[in-house]
PDB file of N, CA and C in Angstrom:
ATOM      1  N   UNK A   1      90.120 207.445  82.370  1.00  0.00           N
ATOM      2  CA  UNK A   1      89.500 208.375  81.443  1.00  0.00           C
ATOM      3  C   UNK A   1      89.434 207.731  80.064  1.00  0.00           C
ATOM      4  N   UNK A   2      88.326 207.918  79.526  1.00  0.00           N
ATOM      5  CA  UNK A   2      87.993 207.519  78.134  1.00  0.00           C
ATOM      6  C   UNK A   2      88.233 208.165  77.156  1.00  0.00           C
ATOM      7  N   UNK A   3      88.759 207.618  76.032  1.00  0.00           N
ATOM      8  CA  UNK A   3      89.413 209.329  74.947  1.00  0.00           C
ATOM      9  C   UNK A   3      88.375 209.704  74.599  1.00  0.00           C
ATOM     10  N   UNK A   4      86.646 209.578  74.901  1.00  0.00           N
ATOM     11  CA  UNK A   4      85.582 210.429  74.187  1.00  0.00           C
ATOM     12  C   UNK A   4      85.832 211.754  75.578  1.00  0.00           C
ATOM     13  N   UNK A   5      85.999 211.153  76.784  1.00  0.00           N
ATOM     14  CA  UNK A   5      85.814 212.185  77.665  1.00  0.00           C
ATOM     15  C   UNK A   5      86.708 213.242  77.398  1.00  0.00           C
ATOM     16  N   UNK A   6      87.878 213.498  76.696  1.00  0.00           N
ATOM     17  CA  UNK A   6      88.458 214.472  76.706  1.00  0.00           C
ATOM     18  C   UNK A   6      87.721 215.787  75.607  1.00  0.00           C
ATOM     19  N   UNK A   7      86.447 215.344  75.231  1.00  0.00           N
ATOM     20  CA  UNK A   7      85.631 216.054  74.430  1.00  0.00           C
ATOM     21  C   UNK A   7      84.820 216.691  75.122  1.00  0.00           C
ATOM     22  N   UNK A   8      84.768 216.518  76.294  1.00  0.00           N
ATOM     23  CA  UNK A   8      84.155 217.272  77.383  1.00  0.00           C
ATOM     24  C   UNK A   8      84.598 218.612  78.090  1.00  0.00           C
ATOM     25  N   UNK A   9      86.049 218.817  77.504  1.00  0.00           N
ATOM     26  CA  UNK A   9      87.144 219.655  77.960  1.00  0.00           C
ATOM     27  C   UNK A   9      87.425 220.615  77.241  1.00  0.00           C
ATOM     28  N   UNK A  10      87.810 221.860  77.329  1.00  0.00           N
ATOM     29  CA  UNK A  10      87.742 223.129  76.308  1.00  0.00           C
ATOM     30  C   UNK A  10      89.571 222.967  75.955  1.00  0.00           C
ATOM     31  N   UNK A  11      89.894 223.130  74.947  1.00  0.00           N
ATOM     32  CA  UNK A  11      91.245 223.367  74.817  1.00  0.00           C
ATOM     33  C   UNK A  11      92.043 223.974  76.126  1.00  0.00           C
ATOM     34  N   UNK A  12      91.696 225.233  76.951  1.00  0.00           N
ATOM     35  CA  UNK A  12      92.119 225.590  78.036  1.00  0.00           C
ATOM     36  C   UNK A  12      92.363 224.913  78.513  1.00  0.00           C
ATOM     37  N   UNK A  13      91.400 224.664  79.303  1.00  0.00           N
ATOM     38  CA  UNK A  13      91.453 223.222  80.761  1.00  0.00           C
ATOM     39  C   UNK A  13      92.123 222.273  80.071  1.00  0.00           C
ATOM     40  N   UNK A  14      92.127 222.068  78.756  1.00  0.00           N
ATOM     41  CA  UNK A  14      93.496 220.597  79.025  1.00  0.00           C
ATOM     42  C   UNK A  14      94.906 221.285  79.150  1.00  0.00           C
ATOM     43  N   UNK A  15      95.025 222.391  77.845  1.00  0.00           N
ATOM     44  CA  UNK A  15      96.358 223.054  78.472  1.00  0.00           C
ATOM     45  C   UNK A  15      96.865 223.703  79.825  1.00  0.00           C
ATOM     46  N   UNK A  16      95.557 224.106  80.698  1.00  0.00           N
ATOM     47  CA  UNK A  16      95.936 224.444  82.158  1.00  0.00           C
ATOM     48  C   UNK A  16      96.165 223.176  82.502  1.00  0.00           C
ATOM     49  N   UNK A  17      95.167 221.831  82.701  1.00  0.00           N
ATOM     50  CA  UNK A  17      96.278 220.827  83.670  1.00  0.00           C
ATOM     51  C   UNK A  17      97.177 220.482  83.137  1.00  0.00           C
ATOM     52  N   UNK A  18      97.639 220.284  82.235  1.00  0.00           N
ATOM     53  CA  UNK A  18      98.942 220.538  81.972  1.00  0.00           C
ATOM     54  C   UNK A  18     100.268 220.499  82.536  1.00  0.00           C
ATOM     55  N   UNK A  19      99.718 222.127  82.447  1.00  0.00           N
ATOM     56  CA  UNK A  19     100.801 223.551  83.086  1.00  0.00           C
ATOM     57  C   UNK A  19     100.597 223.220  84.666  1.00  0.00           C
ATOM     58  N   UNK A  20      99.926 222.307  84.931  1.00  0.00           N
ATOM     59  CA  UNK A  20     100.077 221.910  86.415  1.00  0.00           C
ATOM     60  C   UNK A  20     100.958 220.929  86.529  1.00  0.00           C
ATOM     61  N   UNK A  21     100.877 220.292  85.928  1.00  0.00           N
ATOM     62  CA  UNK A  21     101.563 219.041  86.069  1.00  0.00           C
ATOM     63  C   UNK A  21     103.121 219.503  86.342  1.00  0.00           C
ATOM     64  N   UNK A  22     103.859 218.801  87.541  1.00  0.00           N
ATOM     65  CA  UNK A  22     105.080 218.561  87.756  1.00  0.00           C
ATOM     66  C   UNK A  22     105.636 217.662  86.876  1.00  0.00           C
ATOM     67  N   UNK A  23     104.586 216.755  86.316  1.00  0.00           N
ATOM     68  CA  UNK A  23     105.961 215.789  85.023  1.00  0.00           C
ATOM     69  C   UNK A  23     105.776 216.312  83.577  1.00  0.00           C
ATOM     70  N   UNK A  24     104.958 216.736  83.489  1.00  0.00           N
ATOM     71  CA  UNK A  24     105.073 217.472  82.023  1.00  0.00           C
ATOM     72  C   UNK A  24     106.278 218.476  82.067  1.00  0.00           C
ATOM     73  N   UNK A  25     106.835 218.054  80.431  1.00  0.00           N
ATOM     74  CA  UNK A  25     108.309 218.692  80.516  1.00  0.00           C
ATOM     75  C   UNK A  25     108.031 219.085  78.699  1.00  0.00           C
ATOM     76  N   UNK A  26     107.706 220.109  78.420  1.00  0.00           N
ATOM     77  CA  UNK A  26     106.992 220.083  77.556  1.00  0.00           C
ATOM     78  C   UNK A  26     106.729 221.463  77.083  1.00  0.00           C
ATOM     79  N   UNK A  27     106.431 221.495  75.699  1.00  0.00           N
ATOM     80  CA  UNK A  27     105.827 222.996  75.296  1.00  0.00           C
ATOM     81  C   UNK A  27     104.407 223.070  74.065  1.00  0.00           C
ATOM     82  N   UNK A  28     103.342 223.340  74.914  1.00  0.00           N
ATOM     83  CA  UNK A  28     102.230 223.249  74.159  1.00  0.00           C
ATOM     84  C   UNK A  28     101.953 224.300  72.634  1.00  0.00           C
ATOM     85  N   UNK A  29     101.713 224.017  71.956  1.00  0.00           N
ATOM     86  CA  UNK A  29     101.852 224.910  71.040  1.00  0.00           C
ATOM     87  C   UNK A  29     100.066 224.928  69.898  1.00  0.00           C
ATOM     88  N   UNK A  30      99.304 225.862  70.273  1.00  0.00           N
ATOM     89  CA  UNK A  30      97.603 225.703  69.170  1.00  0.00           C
ATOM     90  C   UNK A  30      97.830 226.680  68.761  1.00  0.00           C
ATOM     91  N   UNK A  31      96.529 226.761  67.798  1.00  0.00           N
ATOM     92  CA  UNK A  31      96.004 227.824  67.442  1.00  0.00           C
ATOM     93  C   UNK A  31      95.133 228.659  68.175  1.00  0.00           C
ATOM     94  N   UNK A  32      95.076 230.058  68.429  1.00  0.00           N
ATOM     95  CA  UNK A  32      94.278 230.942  68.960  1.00  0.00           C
ATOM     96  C   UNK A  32      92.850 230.509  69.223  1.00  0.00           C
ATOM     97  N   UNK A  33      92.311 230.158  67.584  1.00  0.00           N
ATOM     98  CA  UNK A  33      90.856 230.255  66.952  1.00  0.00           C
ATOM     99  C   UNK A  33      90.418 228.875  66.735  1.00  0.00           C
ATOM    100  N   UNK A  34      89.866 228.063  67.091  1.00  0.00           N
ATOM    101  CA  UNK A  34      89.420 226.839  66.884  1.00  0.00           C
ATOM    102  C   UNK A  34      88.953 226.489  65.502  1.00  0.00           C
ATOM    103  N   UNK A  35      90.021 224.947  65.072  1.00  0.00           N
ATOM    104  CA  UNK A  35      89.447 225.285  63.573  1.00  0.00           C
ATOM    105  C   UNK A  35      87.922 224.828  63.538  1.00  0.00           C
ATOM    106  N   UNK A  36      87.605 225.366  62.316  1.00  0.00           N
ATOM    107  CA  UNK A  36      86.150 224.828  62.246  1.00  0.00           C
ATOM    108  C   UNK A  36      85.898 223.942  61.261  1.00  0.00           C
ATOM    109  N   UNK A  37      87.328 223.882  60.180  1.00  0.00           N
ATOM    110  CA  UNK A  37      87.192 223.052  59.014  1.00  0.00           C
ATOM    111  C   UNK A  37      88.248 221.914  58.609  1.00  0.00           C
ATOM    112  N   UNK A  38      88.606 220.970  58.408  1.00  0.00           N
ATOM    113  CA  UNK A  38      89.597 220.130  57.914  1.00  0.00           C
ATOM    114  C   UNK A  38      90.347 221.235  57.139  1.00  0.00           C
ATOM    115  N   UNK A  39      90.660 222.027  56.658  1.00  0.00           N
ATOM    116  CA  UNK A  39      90.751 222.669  55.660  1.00  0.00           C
ATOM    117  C   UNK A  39      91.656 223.520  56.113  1.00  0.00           C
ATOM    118  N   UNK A  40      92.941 224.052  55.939  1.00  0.00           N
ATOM    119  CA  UNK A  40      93.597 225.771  56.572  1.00  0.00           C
ATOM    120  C   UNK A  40      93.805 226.608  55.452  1.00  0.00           C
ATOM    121  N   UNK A  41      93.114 227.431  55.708  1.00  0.00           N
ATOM    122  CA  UNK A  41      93.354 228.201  54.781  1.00  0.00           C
ATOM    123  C   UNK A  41      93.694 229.799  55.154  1.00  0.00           C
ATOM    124  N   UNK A  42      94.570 230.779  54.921  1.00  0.00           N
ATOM    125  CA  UNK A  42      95.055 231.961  54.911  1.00  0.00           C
ATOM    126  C   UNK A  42      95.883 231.440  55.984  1.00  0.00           C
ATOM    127  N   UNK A  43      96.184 232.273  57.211  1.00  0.00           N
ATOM    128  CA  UNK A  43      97.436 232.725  57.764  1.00  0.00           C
ATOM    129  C   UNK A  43      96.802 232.239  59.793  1.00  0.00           C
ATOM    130  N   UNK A  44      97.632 231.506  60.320  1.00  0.00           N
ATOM    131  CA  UNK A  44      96.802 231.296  61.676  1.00  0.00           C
ATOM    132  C   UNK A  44      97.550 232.038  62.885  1.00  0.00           C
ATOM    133  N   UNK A  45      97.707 232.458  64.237  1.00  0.00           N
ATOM    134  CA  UNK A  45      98.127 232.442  65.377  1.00  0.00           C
ATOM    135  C   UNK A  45      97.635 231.942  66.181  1.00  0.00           C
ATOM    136  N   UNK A  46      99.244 231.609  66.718  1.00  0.00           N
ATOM    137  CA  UNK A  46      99.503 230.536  68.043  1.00  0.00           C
ATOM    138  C   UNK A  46      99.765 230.897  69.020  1.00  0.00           C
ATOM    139  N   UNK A  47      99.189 230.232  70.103  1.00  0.00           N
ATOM    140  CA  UNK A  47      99.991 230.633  71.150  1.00  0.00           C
ATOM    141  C   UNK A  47     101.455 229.313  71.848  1.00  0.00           C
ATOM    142  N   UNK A  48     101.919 229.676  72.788  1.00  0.00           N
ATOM    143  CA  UNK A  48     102.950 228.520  73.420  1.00  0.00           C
ATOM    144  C   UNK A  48     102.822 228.703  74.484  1.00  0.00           C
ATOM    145  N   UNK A  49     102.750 227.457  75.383  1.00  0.00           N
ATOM    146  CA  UNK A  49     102.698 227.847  76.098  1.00  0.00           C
ATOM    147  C   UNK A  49     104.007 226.384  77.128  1.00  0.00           C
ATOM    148  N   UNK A  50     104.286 227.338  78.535  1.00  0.00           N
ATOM    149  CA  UNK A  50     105.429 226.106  78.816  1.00  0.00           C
ATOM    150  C   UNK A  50     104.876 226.215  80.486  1.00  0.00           C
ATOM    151  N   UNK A  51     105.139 225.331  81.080  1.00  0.00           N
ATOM    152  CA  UNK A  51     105.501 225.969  82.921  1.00  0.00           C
ATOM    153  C   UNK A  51     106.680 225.838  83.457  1.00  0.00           C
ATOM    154  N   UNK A  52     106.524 225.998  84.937  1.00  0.00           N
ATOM    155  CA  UNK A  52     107.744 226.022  85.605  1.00  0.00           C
ATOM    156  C   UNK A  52     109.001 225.147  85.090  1.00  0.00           C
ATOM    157  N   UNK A  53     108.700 223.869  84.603  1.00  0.00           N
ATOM    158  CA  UNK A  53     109.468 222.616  84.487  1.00  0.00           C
ATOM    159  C   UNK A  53     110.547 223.154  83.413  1.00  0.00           C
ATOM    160  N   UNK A  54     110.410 224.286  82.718  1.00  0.00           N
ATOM    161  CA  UNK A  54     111.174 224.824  81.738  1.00  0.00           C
ATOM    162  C   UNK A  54     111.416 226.313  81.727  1.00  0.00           C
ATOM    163  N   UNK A  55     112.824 226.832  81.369  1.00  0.00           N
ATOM    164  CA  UNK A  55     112.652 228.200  81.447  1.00  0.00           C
ATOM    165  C   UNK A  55     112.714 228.637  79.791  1.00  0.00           C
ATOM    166  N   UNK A  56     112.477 230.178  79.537  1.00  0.00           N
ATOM    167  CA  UNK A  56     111.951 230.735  78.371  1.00  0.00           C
ATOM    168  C   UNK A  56     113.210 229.677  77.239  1.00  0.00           C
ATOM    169  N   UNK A  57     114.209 229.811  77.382  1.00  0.00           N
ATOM    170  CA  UNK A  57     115.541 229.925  77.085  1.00  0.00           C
ATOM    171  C   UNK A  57     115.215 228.129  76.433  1.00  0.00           C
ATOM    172  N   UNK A  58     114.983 227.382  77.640  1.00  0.00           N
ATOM    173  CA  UNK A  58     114.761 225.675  77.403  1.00  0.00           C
ATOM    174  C   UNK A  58     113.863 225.423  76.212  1.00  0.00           C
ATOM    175  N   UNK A  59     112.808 226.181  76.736  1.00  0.00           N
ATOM    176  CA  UNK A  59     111.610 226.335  75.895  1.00  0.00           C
ATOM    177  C   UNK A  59     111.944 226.091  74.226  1.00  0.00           C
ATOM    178  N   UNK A  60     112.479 227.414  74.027  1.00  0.00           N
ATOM    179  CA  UNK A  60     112.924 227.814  72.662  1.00  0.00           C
ATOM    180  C   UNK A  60     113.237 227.028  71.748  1.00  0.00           C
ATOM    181  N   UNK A  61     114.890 226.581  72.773  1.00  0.00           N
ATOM    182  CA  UNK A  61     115.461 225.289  72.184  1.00  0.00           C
ATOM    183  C   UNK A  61     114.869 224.173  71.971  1.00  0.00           C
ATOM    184  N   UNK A  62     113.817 223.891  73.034  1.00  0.00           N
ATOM    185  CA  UNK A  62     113.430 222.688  72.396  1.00  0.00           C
ATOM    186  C   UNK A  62     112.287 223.019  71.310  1.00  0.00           C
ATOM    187  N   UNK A  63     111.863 224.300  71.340  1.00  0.00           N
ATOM    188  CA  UNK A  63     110.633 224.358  69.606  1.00  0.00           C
ATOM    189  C   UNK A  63     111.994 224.218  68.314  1.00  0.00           C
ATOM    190  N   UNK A  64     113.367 224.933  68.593  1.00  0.00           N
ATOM    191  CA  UNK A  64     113.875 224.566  67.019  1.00  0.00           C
ATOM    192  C   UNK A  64     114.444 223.235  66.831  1.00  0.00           C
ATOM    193  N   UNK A  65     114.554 222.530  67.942  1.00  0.00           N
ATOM    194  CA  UNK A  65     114.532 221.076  67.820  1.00  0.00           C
ATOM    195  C   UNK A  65     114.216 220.617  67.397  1.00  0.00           C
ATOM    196  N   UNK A  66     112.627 220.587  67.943  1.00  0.00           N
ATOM    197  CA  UNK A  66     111.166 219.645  66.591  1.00  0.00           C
ATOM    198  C   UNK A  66     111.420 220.752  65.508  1.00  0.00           C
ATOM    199  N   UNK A  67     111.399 221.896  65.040  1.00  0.00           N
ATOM    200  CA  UNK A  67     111.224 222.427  63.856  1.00  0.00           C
ATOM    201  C   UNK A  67     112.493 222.065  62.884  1.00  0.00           C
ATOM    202  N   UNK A  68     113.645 221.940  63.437  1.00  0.00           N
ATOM    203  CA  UNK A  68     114.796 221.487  62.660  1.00  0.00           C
ATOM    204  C   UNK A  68     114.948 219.596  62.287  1.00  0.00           C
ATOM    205  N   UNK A  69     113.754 219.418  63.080  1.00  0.00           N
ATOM    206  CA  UNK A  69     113.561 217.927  63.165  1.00  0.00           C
ATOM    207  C   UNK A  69     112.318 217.975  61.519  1.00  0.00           C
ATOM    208  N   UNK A  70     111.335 218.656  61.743  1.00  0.00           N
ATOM    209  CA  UNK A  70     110.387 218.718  61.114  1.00  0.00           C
ATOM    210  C   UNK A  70     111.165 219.252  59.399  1.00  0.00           C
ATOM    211  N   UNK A  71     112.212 219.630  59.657  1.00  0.00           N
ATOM    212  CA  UNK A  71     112.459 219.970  58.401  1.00  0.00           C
ATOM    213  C   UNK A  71     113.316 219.058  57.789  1.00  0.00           C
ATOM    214  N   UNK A  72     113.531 218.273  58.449  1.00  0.00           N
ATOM    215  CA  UNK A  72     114.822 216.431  57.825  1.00  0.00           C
ATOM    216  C   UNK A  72     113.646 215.811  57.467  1.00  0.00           C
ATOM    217  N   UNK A  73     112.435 215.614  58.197  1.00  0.00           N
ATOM    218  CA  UNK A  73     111.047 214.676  57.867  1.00  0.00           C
ATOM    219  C   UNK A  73     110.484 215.244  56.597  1.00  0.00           C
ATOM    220  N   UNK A  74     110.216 215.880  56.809  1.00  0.00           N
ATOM    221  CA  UNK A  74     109.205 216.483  55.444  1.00  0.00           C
ATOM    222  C   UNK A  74     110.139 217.074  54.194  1.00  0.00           C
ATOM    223  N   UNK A  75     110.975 217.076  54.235  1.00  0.00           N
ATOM    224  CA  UNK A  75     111.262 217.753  52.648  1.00  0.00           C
ATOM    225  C   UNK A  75     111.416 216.750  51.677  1.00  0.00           C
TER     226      UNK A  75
END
């Protein structure tokens, strides 16, 4: 696969195969609304999404992971 071909693909369908995948160990995390601009502006929602390979509980822990990670990087 060519990285233009993944422009062929709706955000869904890449996050459903995914959520298929037996080696993805992982938690997807977008925005609802597709941006339309380089730009963010006001307030966004996300969804998350995980599969079998993780339960709610795993999940969690590993989002305050990167977020407690994200907060040693950036300040």
């Amino acid at each position: 696969m060519q990285p233009s071909d993944l422009e062929l693909y709706t955000t869904r369908e890449l996050i459903d195969e995914l959520m298929r995948r037996k080696t993805f160990l992982g938690v997807v995390v977008h925005s609802r609304e597709e941006l339309k601009s380089p730009d963010w502006a006001g307030e966004r929602v996300f969804s998350v999404h995980f599969n079998g390979n993780l339960g709610a509980a795993e999940a969690g822990r590993l989002l305050e992971a990167v977020a407690g990670n994200m907060d040693r990087t950036y300040d």
